[in-house]
C-alpha atoms as a PDB file:
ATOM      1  CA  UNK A   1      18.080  23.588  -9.918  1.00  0.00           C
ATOM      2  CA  UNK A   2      21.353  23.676  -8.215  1.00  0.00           C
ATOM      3  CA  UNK A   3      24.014  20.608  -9.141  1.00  0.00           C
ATOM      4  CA  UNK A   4      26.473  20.328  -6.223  1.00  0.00           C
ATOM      5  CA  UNK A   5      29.955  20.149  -7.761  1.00  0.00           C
ATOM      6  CA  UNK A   6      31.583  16.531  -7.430  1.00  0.00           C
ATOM      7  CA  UNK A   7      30.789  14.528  -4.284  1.00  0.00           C
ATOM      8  CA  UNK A   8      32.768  11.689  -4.798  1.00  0.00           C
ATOM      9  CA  UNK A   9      35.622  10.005  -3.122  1.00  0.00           C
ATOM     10  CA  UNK A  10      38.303  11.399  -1.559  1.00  0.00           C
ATOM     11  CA  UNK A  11      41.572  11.696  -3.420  1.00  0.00           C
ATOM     12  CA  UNK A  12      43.325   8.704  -1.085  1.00  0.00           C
ATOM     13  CA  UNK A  13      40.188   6.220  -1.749  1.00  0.00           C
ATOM     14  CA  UNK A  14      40.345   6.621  -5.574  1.00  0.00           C
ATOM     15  CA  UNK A  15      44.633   6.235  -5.247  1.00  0.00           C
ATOM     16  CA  UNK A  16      43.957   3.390  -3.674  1.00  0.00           C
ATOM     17  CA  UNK A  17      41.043   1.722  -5.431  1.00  0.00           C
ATOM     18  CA  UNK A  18      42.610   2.319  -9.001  1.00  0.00           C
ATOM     19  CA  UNK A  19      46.020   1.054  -7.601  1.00  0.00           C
ATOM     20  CA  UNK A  20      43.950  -2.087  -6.250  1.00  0.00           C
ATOM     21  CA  UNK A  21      42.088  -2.797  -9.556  1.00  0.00           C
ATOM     22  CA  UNK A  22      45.256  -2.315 -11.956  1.00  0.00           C
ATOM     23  CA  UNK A  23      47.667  -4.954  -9.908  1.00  0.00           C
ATOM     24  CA  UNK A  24      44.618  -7.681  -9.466  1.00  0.00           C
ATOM     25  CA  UNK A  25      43.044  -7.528 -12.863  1.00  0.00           C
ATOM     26  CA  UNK A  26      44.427  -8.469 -16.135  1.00  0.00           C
ATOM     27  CA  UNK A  27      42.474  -5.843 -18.300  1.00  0.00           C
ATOM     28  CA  UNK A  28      40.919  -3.032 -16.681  1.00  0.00           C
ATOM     29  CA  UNK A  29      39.095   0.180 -18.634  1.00  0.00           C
ATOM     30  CA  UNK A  30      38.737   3.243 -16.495  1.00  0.00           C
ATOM     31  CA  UNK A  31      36.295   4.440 -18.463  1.00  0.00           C
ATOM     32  CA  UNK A  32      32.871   7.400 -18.563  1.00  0.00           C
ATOM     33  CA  UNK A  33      29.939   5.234 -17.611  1.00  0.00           C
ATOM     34  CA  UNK A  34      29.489   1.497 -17.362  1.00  0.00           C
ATOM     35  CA  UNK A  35      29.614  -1.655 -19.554  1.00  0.00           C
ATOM     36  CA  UNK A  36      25.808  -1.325 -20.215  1.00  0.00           C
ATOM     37  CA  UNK A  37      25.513   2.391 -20.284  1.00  0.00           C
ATOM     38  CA  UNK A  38      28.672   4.121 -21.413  1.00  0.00           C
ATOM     39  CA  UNK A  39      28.395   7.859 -20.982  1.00  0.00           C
ATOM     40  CA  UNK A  40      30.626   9.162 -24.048  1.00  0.00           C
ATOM     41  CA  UNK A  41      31.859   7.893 -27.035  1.00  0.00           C
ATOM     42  CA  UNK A  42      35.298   7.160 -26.614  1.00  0.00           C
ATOM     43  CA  UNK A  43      34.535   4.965 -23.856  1.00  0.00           C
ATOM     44  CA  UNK A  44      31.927   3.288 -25.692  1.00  0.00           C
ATOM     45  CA  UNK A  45      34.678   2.708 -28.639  1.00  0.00           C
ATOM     46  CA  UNK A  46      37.007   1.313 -26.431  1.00  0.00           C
ATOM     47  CA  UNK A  47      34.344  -1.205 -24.823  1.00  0.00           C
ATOM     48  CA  UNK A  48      33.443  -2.371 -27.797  1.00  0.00           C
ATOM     49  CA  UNK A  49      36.820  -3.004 -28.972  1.00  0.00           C
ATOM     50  CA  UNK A  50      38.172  -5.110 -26.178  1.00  0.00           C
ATOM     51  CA  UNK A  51      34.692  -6.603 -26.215  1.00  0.00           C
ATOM     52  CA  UNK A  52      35.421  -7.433 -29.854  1.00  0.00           C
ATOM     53  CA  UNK A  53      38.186  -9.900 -27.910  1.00  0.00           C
ATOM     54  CA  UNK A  54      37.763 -10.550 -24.153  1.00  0.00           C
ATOM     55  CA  UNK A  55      34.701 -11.695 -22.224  1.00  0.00           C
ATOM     56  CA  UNK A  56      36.419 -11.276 -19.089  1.00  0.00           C
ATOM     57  CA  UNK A  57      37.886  -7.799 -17.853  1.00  0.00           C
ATOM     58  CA  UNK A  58      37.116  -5.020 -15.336  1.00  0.00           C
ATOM     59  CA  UNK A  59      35.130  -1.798 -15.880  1.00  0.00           C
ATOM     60  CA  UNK A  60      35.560   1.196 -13.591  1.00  0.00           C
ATOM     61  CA  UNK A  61      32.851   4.141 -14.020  1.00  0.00           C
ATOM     62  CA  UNK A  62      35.217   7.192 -13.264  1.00  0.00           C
ATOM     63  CA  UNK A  63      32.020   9.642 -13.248  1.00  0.00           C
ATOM     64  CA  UNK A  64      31.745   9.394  -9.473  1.00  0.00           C
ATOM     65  CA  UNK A  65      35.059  10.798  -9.302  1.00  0.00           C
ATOM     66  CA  UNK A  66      36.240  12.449 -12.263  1.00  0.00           C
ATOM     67  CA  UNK A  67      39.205  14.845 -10.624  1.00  0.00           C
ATOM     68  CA  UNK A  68      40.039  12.093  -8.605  1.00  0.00           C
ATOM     69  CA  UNK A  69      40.450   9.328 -10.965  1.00  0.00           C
ATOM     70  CA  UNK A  70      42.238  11.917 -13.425  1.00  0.00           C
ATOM     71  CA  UNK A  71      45.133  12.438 -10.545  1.00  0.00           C
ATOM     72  CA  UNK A  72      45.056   9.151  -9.987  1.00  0.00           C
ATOM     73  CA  UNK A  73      45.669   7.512 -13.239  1.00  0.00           C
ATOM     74  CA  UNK A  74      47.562   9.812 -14.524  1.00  0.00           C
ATOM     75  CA  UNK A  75      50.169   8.595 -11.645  1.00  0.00           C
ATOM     76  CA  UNK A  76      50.090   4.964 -13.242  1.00  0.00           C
ATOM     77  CA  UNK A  77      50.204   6.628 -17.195  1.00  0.00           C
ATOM     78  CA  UNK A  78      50.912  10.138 -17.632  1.00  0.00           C
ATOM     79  CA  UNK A  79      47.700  10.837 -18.992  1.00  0.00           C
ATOM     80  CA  UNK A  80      44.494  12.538 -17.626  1.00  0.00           C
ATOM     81  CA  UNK A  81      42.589  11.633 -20.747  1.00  0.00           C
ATOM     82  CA  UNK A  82      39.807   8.865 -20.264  1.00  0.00           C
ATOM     83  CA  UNK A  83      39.086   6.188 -21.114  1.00  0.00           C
ATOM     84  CA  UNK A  84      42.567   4.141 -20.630  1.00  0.00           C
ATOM     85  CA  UNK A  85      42.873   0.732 -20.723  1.00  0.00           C
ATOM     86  CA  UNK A  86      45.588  -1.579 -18.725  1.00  0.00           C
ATOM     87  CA  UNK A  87      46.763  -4.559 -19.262  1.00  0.00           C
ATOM     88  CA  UNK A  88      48.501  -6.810 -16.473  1.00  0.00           C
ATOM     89  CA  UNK A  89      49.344  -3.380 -14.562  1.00  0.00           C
ATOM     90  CA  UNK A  90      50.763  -1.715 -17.926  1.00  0.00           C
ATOM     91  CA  UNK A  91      49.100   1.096 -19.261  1.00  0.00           C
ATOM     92  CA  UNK A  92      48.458   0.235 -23.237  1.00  0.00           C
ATOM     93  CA  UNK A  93      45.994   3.683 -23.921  1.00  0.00           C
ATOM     94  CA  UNK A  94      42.619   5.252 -24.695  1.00  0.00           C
ATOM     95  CA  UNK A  95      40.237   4.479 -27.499  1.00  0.00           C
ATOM     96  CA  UNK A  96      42.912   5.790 -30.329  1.00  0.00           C
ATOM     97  CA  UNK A  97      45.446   3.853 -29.860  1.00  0.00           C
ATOM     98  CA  UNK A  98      43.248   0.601 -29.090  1.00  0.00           C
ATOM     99  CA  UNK A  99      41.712   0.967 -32.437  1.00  0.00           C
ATOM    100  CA  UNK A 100      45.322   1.446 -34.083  1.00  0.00           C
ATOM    101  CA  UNK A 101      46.389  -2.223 -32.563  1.00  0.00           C
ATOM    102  CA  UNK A 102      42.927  -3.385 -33.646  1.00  0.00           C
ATOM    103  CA  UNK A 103      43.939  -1.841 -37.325  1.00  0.00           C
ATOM    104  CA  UNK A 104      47.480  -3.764 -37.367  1.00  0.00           C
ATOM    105  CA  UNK A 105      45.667  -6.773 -35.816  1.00  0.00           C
ATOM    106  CA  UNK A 106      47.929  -6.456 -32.670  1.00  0.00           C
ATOM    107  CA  UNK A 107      44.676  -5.716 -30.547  1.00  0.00           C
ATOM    108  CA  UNK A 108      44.090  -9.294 -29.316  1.00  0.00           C
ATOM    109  CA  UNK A 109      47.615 -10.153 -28.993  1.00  0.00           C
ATOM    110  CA  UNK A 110      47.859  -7.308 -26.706  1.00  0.00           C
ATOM    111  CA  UNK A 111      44.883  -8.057 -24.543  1.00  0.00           C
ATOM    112  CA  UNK A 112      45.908 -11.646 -24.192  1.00  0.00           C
ATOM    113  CA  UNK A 113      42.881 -12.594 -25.780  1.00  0.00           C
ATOM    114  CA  UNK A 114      42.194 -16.466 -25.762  1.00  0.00           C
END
């Protein structure tokens, strides 16, 4: 069985979706999978750390995607790694450096947790 290589979006879509979602959402996680079925573990960590604080944020599956969403955010971060997390349009990091402001208890100050 043949897999056709990625199919997703085109490169100006993705630029302009992730743009989109960082500037109107207060968290965002561009992440490998979705909120119910997360597709590695990093992305799973980092779900169920800002979980551990927020009810309310955005998820973006980047698997539809991948190249794309790598070019894309690493325009708003510097980073093709994924997952990476945002907060009110800043770029705060992946699943390490969530759980190192989790360890310092600077996690939920930083997600403007209620």
């Amino acid at each position: 069985m043949d897999f056709p290589p990625n199919q997703g979006l085109d490169q100006d879509e993705v630029n302009d979706q992730v743009d989109d979602v960082i500037e109107n959402n207060d968290v965002v996680l561009f992440m490998k999978g979705t909120a119910l079925m997360p597709q590695c573990g990093y992305s799973r960590k980092a779900l169920g750390l800002i979980d551990s604080h927020r009810e309310e944020y955005e998820t973006v599956d980047v698997l539809e995607s991948l190249d794309e969403y790598r070019a894309a955010l690493e325009r708003h971060s510097g980073w093709e790694t994924i997952p990476q997390t945002f907060v009110d349009g800043e770029f705060v990091g992946g699943s390490d450096v969530l759980e190192e402001l989790e360890e310092r208890d600077e996690l939920a100050e930083t997600l403007n947790a209620e």
